[in-house]
C-alpha atoms as a PDB file:
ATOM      1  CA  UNK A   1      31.641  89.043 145.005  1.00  0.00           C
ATOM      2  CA  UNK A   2      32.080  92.706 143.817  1.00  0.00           C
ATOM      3  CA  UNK A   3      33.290  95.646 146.124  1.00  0.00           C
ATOM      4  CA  UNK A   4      32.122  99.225 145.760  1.00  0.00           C
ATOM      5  CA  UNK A   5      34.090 101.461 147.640  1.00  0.00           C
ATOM      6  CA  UNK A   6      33.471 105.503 148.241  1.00  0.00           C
ATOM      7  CA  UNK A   7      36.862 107.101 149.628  1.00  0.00           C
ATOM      8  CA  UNK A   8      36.424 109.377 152.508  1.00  0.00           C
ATOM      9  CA  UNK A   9      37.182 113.118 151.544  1.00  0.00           C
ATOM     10  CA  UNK A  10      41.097 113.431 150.681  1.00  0.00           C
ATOM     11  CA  UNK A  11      42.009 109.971 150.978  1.00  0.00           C
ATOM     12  CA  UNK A  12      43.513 107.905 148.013  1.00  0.00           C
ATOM     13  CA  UNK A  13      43.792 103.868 147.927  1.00  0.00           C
ATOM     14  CA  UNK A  14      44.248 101.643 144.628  1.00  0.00           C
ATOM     15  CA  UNK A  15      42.642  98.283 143.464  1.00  0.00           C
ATOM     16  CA  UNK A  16      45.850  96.280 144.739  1.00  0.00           C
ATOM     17  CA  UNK A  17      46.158  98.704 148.077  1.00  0.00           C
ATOM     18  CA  UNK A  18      42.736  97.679 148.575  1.00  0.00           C
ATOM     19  CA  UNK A  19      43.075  94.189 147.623  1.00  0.00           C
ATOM     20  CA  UNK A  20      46.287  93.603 149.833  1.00  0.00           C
ATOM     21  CA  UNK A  21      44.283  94.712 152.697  1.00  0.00           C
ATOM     22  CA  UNK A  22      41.653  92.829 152.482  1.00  0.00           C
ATOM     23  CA  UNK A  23      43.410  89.771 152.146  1.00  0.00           C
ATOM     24  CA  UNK A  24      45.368  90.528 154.952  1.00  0.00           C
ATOM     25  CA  UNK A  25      42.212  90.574 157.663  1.00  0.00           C
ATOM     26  CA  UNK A  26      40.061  87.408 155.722  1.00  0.00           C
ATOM     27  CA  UNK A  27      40.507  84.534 153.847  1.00  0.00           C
ATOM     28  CA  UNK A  28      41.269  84.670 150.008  1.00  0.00           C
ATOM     29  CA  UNK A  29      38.097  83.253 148.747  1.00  0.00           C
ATOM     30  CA  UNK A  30      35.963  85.507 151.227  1.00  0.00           C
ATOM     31  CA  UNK A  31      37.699  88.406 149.524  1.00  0.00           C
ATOM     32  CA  UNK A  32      35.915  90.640 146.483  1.00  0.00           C
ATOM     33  CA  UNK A  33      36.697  89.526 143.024  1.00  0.00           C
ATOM     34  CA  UNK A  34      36.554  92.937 141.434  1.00  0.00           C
ATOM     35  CA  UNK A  35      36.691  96.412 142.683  1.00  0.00           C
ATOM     36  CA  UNK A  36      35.042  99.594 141.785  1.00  0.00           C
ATOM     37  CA  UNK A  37      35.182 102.779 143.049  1.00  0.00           C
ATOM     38  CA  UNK A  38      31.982 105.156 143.557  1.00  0.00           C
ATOM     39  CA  UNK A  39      31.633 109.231 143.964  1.00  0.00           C
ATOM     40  CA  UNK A  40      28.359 108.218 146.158  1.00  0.00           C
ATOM     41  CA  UNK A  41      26.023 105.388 147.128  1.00  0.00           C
ATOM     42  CA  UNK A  42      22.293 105.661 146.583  1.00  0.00           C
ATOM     43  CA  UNK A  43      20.531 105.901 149.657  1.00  0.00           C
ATOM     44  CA  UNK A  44      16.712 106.000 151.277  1.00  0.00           C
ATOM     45  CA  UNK A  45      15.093 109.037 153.163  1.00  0.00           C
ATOM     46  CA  UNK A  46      16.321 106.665 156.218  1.00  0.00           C
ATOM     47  CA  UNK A  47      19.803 106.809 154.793  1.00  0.00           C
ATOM     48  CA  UNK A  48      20.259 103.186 153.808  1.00  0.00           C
ATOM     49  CA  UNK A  49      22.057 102.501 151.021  1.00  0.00           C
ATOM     50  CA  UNK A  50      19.586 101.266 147.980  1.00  0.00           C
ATOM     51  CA  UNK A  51      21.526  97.805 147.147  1.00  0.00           C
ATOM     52  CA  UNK A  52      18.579  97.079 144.786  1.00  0.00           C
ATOM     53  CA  UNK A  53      19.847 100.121 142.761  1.00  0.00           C
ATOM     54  CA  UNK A  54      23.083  99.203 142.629  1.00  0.00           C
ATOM     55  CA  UNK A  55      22.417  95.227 141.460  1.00  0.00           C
ATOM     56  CA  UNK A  56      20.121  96.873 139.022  1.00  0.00           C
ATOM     57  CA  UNK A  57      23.399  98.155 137.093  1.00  0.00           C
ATOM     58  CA  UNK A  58      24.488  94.780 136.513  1.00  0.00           C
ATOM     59  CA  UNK A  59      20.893  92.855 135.915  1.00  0.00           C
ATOM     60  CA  UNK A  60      20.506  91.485 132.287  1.00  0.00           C
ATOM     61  CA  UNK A  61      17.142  92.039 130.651  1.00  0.00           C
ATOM     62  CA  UNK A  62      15.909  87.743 131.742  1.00  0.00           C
ATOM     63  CA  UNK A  63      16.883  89.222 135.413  1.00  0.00           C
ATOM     64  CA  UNK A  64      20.592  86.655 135.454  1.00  0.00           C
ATOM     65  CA  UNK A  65      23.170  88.884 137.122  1.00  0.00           C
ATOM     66  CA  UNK A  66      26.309  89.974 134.131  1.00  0.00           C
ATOM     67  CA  UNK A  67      29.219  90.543 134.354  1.00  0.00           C
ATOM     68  CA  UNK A  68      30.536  93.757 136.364  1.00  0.00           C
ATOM     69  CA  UNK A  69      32.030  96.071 134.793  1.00  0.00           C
ATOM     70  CA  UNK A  70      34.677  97.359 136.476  1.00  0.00           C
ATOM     71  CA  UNK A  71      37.964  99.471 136.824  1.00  0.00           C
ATOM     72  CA  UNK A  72      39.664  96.078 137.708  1.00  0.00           C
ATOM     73  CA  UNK A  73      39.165  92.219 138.030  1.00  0.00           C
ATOM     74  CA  UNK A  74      41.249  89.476 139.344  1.00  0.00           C
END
């Protein structure tokens, strides 16, 4: 699994701030294997967040799902 997070205006966290939170509410496997941190998340006129166009990021031309590249993995 692979995290996206947007900080709220003036906040700071880290991967391993993030991660040791996490960890701390769920279970170890449930938790994200990598991090990455966003300005923004796409959204609809509705204000949904477009998931499709953030998968589409990480989609290989045969449509298999690579590797995520990110600031930091486990």
């Amino acid at each position: 699994m692979h995290a996206i997070v947007v900080l709220t205006d003036g906040k700071q966290a880290t991967v391993e701030e993030l991660r040791t939170h996490v960890k701390a509410l769920i279970a170890g496997y449930k938790a994200p294997k990598t991090i990455e941190f966003a300005e923004t998340l796409p959204t609809s006129a509705a204000g949904k967040i477009l998931k499709r166009e953030r998968r589409a990021r990480y989609r290989t031309p045969g449509g298999k799902t690579a590797e995520a590249k990110t600031t930091s993995g486990l």
